[in-house]
N, C-alpha and C. Protein backbone atom coordinates (compact mmCIF):
# COMPACT_ATOMS: atom_id res chain seq x y z
N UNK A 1 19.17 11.45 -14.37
CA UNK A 1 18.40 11.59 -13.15
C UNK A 1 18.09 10.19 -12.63
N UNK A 2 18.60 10.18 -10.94
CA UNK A 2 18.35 8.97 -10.92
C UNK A 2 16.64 9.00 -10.19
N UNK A 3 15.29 8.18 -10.32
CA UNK A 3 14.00 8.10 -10.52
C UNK A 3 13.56 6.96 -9.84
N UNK A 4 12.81 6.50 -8.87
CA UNK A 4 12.37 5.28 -8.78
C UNK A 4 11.46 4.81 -9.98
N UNK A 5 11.73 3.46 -10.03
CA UNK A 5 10.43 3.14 -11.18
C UNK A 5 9.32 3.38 -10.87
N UNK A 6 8.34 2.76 -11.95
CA UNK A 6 6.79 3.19 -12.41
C UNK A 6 6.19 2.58 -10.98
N UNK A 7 6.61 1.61 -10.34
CA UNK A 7 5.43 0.63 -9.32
C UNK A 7 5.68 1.66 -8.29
N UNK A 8 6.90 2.22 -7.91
CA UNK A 8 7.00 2.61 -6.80
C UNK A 8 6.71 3.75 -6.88
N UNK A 9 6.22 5.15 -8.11
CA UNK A 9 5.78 6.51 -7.90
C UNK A 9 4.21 5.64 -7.39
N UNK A 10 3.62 4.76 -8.19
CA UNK A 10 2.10 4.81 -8.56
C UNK A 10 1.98 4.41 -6.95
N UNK A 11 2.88 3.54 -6.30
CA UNK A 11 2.41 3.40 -5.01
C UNK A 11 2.74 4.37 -3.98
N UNK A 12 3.48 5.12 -4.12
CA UNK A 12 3.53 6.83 -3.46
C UNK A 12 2.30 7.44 -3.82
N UNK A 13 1.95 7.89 -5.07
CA UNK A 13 0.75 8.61 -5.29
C UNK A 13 -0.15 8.20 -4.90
N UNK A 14 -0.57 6.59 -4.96
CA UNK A 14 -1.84 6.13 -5.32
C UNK A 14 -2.73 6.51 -6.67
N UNK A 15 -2.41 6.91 -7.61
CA UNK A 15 -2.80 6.66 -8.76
C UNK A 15 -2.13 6.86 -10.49
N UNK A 16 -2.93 6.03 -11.25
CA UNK A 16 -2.02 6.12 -12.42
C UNK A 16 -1.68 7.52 -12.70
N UNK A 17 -0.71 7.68 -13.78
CA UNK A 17 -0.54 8.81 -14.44
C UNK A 17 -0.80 9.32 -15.40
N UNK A 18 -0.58 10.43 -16.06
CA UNK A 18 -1.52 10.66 -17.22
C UNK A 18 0.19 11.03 -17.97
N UNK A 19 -0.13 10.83 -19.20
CA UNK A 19 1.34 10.92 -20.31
C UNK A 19 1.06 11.79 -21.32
N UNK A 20 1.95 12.79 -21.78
CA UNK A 20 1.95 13.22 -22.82
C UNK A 20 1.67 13.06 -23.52
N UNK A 21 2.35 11.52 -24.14
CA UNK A 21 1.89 10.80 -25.56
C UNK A 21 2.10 9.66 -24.44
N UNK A 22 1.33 9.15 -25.36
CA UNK A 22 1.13 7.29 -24.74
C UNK A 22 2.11 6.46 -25.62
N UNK A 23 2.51 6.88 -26.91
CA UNK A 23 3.78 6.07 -27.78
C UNK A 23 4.94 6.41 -27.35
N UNK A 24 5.37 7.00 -26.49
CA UNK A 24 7.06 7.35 -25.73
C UNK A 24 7.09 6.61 -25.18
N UNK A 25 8.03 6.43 -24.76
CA UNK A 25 9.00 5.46 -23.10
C UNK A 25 8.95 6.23 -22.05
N UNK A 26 8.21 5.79 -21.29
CA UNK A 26 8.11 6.12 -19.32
C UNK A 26 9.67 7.64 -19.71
N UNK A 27 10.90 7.14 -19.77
CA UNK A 27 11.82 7.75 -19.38
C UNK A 27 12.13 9.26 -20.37
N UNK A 28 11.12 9.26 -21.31
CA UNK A 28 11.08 10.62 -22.70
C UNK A 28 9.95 10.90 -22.50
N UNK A 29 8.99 10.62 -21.19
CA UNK A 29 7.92 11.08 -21.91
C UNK A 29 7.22 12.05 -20.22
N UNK A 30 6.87 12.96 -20.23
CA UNK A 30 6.11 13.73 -19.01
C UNK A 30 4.95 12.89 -17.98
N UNK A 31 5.22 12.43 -17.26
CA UNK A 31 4.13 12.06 -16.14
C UNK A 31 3.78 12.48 -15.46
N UNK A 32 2.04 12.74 -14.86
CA UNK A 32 1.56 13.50 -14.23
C UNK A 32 0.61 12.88 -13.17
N UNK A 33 0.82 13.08 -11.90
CA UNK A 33 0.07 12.37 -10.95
C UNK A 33 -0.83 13.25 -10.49
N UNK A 34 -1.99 13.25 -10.41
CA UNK A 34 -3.07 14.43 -10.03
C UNK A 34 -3.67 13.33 -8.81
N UNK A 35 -3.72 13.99 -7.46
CA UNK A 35 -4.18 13.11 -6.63
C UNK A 35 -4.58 14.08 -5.03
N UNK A 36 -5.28 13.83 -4.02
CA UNK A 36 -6.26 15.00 -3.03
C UNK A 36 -5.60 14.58 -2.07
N UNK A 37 -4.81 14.87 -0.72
CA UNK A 37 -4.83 14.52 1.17
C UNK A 37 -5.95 14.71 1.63
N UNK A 38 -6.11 14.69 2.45
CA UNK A 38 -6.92 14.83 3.54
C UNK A 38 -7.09 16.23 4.16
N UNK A 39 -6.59 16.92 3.55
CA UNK A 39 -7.11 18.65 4.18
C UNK A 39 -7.65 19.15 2.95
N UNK A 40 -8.15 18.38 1.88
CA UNK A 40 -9.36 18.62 0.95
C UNK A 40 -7.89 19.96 0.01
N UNK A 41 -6.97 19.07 -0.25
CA UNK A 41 -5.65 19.94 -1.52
C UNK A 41 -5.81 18.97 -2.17
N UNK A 42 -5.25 19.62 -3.72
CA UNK A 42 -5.27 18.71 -4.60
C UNK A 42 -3.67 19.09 -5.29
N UNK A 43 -3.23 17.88 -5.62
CA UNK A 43 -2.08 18.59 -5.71
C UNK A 43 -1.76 17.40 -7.51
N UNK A 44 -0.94 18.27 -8.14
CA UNK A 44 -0.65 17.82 -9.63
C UNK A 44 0.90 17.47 -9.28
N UNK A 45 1.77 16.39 -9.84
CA UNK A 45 2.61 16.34 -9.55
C UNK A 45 3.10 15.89 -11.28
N UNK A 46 4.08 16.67 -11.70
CA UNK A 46 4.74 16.21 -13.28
C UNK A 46 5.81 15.96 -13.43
N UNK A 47 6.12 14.85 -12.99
CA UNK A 47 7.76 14.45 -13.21
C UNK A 47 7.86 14.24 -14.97
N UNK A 48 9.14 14.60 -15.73
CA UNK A 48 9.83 14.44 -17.09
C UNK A 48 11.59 13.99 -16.25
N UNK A 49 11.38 12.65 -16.47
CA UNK A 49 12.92 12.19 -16.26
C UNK A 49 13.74 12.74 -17.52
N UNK A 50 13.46 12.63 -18.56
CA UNK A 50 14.63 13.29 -19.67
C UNK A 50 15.09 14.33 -19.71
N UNK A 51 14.46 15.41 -19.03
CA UNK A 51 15.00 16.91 -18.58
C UNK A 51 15.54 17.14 -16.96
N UNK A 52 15.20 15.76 -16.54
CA UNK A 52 14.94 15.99 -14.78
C UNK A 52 14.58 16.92 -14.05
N UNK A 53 13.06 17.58 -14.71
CA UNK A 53 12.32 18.57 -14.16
C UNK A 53 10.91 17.68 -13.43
N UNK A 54 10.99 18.11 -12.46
CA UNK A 54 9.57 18.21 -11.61
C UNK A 54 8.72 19.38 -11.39
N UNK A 55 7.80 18.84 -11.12
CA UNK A 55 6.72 20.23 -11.55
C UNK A 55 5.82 20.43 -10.15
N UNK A 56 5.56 20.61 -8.59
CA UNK A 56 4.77 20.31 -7.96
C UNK A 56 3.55 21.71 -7.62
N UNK A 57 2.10 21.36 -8.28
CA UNK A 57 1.06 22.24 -8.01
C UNK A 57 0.27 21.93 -6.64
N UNK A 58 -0.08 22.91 -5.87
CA UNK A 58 -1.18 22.46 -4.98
C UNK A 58 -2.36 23.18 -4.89
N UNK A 59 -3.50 23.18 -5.25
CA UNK A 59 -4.23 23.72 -5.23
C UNK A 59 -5.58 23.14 -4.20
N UNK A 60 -6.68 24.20 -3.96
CA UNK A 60 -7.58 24.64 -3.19
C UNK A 60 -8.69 23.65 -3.53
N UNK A 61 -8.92 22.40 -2.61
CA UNK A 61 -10.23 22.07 -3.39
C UNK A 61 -11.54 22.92 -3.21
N UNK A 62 -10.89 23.98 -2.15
CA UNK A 62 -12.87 24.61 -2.51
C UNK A 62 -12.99 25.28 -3.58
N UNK A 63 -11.84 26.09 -3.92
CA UNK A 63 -12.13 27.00 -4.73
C UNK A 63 -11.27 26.96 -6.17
N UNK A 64 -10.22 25.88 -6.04
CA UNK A 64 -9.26 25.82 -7.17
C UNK A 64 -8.14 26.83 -7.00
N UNK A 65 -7.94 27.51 -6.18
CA UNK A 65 -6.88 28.24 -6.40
C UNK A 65 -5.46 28.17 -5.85
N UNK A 66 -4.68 28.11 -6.47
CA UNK A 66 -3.16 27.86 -6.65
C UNK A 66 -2.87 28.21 -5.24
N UNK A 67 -2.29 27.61 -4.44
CA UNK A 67 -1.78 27.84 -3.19
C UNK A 67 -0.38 27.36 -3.47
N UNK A 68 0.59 26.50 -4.10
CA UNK A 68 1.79 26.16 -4.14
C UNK A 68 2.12 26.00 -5.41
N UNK A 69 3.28 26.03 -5.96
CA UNK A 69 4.01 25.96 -7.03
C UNK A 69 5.52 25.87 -6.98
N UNK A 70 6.00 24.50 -7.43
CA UNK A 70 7.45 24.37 -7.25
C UNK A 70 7.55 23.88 -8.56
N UNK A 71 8.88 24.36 -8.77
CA UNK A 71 9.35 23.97 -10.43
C UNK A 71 11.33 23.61 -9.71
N UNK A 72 11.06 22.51 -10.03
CA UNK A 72 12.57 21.95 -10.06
C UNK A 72 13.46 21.88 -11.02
N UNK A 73 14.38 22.38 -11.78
CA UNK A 73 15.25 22.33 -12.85
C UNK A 73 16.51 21.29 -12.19
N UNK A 74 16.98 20.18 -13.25
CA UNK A 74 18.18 19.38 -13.21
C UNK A 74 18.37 18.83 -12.18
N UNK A 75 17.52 18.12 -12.19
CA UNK A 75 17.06 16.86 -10.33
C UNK A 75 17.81 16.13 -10.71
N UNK A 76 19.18 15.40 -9.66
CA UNK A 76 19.95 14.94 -9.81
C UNK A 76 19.08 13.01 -9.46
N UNK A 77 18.17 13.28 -8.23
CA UNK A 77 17.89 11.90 -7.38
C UNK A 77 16.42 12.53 -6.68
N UNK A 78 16.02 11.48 -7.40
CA UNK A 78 14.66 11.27 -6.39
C UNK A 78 14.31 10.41 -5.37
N UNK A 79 14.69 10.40 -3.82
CA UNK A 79 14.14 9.16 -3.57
C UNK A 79 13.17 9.20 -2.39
N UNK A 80 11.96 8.38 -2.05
CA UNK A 80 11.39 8.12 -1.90
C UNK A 80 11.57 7.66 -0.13
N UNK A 81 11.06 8.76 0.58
CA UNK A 81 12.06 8.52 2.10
C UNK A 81 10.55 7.54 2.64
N UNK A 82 9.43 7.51 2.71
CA UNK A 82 8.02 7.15 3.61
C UNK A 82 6.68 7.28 2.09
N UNK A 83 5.98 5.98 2.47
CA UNK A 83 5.42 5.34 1.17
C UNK A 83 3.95 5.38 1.99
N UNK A 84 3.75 6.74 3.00
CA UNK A 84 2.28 6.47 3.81
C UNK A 84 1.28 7.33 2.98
N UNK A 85 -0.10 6.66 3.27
CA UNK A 85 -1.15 7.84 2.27
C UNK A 85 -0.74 9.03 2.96
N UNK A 86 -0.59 9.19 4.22
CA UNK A 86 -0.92 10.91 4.78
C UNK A 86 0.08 11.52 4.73
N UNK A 87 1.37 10.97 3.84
CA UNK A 87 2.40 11.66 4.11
C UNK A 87 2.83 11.77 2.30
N UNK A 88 2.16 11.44 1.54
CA UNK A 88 2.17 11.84 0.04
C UNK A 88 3.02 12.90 -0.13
């Protein structure tokens, strides 16, 4: 799978990620970007480059409840078209 590196998700998301295990390599190990827009969603995002699965949740900040769910199997390319906060 081809992935942008670590500088360029964290500067798409705007924030670090959280890891499975912290003793793997970025590229074996599950990353998870949990981060809010501006219409008060919160959305979980879990990229695993070693399976090339993505995981994208969006949920409700009033109430928590699941409004989106995408599960990607065998992502060939990720890339990164617009690097704006409102367009996350």
């Amino acid at each position: 799978m081809s992935i942008p590196d670590e500088l360029s998700l964290l500067s798409l998301f705007e924030c670090e990620p959280k890891f499975s295990d912290n003793n793997v390599p970025y590229f074996y190990n599950e990353a998870t970007y949990e981060f809010s827009n501006y219409a008060n969603e919160r959305f979980v995002v879990s990229i695993c480059p070693s399976y090339s699965d993505i995981k994208i949740q969006v949920y409700s900040s009033d109430n928590n409840e699941l409004l989106t769910l995408l599960e990607f199997k065998s992502i060939d390319k990720i890339e990164i078209l617009s690097d704006k906060r409102e367009e996350s």
